[in-house]
Protein backbone atom coordinates (compact mmCIF):
# COMPACT_ATOMS: atom_id res chain seq x y z
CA UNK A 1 -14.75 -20.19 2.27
CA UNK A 2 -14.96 -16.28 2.60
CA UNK A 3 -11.27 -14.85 2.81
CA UNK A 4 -11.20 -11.31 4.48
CA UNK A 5 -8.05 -9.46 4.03
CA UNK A 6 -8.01 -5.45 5.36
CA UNK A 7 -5.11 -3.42 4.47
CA UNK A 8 -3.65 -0.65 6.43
CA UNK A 9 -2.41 2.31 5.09
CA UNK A 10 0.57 3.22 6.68
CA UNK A 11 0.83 6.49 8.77
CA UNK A 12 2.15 10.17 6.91
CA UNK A 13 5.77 10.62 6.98
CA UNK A 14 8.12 13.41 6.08
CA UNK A 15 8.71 11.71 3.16
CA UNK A 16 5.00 11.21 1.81
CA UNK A 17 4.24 15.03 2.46
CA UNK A 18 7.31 15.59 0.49
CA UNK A 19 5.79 13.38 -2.01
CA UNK A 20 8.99 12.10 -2.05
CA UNK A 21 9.99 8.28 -3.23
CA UNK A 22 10.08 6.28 -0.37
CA UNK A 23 13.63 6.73 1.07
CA UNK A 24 13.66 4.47 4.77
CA UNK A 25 12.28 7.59 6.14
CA UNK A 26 10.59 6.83 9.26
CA UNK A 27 6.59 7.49 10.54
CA UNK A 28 6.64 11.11 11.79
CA UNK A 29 5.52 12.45 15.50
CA UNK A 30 1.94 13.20 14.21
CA UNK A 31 1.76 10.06 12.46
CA UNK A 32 2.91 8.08 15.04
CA UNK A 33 -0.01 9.89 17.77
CA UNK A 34 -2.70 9.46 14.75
CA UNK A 35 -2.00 5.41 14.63
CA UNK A 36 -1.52 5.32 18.62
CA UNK A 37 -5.12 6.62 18.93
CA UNK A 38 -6.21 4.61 16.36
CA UNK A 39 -4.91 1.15 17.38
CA UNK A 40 -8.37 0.26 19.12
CA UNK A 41 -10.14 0.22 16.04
CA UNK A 42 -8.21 -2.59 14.21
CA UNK A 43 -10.11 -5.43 13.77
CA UNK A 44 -9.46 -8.66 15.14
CA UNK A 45 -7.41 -10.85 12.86
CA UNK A 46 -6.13 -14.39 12.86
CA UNK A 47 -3.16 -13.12 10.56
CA UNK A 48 -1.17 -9.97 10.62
CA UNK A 49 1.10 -9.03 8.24
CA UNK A 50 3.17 -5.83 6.99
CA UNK A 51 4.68 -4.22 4.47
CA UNK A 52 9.02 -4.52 4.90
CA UNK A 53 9.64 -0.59 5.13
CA UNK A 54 10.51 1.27 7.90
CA UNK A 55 7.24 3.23 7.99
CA UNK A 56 4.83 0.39 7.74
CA UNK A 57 6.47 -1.60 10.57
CA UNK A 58 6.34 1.53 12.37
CA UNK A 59 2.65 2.51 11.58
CA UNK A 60 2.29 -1.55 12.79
CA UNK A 61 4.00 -1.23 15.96
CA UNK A 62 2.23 2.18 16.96
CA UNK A 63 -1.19 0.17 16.12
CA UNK A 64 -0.40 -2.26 18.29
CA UNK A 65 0.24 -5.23 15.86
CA UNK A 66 4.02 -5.58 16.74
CA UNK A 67 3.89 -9.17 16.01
CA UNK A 68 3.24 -8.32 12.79
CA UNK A 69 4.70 -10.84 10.15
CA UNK A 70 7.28 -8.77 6.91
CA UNK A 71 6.07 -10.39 3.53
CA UNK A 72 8.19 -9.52 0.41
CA UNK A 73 5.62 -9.46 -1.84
CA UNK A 74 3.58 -6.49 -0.60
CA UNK A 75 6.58 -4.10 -0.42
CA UNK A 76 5.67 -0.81 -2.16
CA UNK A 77 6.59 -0.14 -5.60
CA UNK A 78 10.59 -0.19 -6.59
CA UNK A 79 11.37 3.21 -8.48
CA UNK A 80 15.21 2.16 -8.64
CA UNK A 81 17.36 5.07 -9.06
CA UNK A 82 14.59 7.74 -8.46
CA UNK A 83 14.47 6.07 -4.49
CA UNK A 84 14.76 9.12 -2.34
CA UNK A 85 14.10 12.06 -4.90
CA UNK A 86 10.93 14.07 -4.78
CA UNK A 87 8.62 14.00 -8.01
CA UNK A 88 9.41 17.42 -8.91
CA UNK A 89 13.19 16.60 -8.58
CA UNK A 90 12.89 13.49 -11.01
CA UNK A 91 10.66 15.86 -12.91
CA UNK A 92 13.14 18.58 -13.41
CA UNK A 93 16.26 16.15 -14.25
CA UNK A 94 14.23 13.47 -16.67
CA UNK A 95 10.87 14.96 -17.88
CA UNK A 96 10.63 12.21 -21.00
CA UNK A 97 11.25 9.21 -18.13
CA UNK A 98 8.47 10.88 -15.77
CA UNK A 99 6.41 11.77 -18.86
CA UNK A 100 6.64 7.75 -20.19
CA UNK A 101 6.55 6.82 -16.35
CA UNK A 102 3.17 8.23 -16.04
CA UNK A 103 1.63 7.33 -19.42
CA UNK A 104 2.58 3.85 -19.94
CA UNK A 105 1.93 1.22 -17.03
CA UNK A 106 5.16 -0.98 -18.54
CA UNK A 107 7.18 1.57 -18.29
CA UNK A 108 10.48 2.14 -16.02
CA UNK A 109 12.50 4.37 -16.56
CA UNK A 110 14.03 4.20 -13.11
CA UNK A 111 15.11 0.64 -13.82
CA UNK A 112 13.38 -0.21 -11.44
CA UNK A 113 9.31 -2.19 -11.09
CA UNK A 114 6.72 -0.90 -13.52
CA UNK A 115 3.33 -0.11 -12.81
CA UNK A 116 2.26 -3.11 -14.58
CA UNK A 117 4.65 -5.24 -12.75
CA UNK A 118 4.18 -3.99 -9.43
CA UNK A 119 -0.01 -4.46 -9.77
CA UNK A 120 0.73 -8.44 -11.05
CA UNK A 121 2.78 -8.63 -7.44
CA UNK A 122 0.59 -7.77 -5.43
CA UNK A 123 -2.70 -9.17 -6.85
CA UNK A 124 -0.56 -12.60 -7.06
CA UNK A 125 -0.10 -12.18 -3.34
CA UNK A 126 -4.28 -11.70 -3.33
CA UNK A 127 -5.22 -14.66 -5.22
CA UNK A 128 -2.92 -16.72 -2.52
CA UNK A 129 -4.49 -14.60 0.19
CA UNK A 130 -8.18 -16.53 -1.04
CA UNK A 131 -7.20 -19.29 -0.21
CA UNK A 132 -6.87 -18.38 3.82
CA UNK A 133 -10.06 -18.33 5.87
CA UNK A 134 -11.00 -15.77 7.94
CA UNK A 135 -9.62 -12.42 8.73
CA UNK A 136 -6.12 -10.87 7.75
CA UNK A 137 -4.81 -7.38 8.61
CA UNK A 138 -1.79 -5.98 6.79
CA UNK A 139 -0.19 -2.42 6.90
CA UNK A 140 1.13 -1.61 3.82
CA UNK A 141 2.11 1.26 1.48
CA UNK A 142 -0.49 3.33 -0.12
CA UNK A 143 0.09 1.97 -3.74
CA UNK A 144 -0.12 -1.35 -2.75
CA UNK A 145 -3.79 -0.06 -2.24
CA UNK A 146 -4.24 1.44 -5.04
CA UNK A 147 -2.74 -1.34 -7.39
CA UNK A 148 -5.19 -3.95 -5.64
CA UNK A 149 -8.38 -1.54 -6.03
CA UNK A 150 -7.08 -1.68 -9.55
CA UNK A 151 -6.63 -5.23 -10.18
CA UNK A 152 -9.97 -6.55 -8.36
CA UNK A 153 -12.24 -4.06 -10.20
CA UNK A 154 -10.40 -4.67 -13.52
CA UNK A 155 -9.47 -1.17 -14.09
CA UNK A 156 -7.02 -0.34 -16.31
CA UNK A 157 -3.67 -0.13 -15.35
CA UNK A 158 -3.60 3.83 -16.18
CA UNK A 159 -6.05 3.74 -13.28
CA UNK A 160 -3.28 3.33 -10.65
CA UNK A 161 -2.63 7.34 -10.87
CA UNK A 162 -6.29 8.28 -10.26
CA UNK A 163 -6.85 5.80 -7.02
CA UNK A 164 -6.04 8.09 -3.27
CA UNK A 165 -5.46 6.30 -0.25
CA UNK A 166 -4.86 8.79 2.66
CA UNK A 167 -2.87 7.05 5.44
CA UNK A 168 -4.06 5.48 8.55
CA UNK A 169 -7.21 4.19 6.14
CA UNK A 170 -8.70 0.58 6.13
CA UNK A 171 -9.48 -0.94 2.82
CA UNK A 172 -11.27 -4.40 2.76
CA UNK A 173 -11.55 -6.97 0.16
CA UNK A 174 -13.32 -10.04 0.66
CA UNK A 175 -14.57 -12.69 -1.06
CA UNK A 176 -14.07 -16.42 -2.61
CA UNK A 177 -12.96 -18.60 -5.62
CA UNK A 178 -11.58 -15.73 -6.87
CA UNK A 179 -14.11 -13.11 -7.04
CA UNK A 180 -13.09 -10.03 -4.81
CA UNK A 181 -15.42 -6.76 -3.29
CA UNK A 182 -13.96 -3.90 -2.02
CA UNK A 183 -14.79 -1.90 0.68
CA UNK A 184 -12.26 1.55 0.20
CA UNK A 185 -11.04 4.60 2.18
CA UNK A 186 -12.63 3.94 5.73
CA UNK A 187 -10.79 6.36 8.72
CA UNK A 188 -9.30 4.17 11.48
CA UNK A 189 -11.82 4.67 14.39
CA UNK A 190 -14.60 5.01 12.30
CA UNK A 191 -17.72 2.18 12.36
CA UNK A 192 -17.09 -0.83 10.27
């Protein structure tokens, strides 16, 4: 049994141009019109599931997938205390934490999820995902990308920093028993 499962990058935000830690802030006007006129070019899928933030049930909702299904365990990374605060901010008040943040994957400083932590979430969600035949669509936050990317290709964890995923992008992983290929980065409304 092949298990496809595409994830959604949700839509820019003031936020994310901040590069600011994901605060509740909502999808912004531009976003929103980018995943309206995108919402043709979702595939199909006999499951759809999203992220449980504000801006990935609102990137959801503008691609038409409303019915959309919140699981838990592909909510973006928890940075605890640093929730809300731009990097440079965090930067400027705790250079070591950042510094150790960014060098060592079981790391946090924030008290809140490592890097290492936050990747073994999410691929546990995976491995239950292979199990499910057929097609799955999920909108989620860009690191939950970039941890899986990680995980399948058996990266190391330092690789989490190094993997972009611009919003409003499909990523694809498929496969069986296990054994995942990915498919990275393609533009909404582009060919499959």
């Amino acid at each position: 049994m092949t298990s496809r499962v595409i994830f959604i990058s949700a839509a820019i935000s003031e936020a994310l141009r901040e590069a600011r830690f994901d605060d509740g802030c909502p999808v912004d006007a531009a976003g929103v019109r980018l995943a309206r006129a995108a919402a043709g070019a979702v595939p199909v899928a006999e499951r759809l599931w999203v992220s449980p933030t504000v801006r990935c049930r609102e990137t959801a909702g503008a691609l038409g997938l409303e019915s959309a299904l919140d699981v838990a365990e592909l909510a973006g990374l928890d940075v605890g205390h640093w929730r809300g605060a731009t990097l440079a901010e965090v930067s400027a008040k705790e250079p070591e934490a950042v510094a150790r943040w960014l060098a060592d994957p079981g790391s946090a400083p924030h008290e809140g999820e490592s890097v290492r932590a936050f990747c073994d979430r999410v691929a546990g969600w995976l491995d239950t995902a292979s199990h499910l035949s057929g097609r799955t669509v999920a909108v989620v936050e860009p690191e939950v990308v970039r941890a899986l990317v990680v995980r399948v290709l058996g990266a190391p964890e330092a690789a989490f920093w190094r993997v972009d995923v611009p919003p409003l992008t499909a990523t694809e992983f498929s496969g069986r028993a296990g054994r995942w290929n990915v498919r990275a980065g393609r533009p909404l409304g582009e060919p499959a």
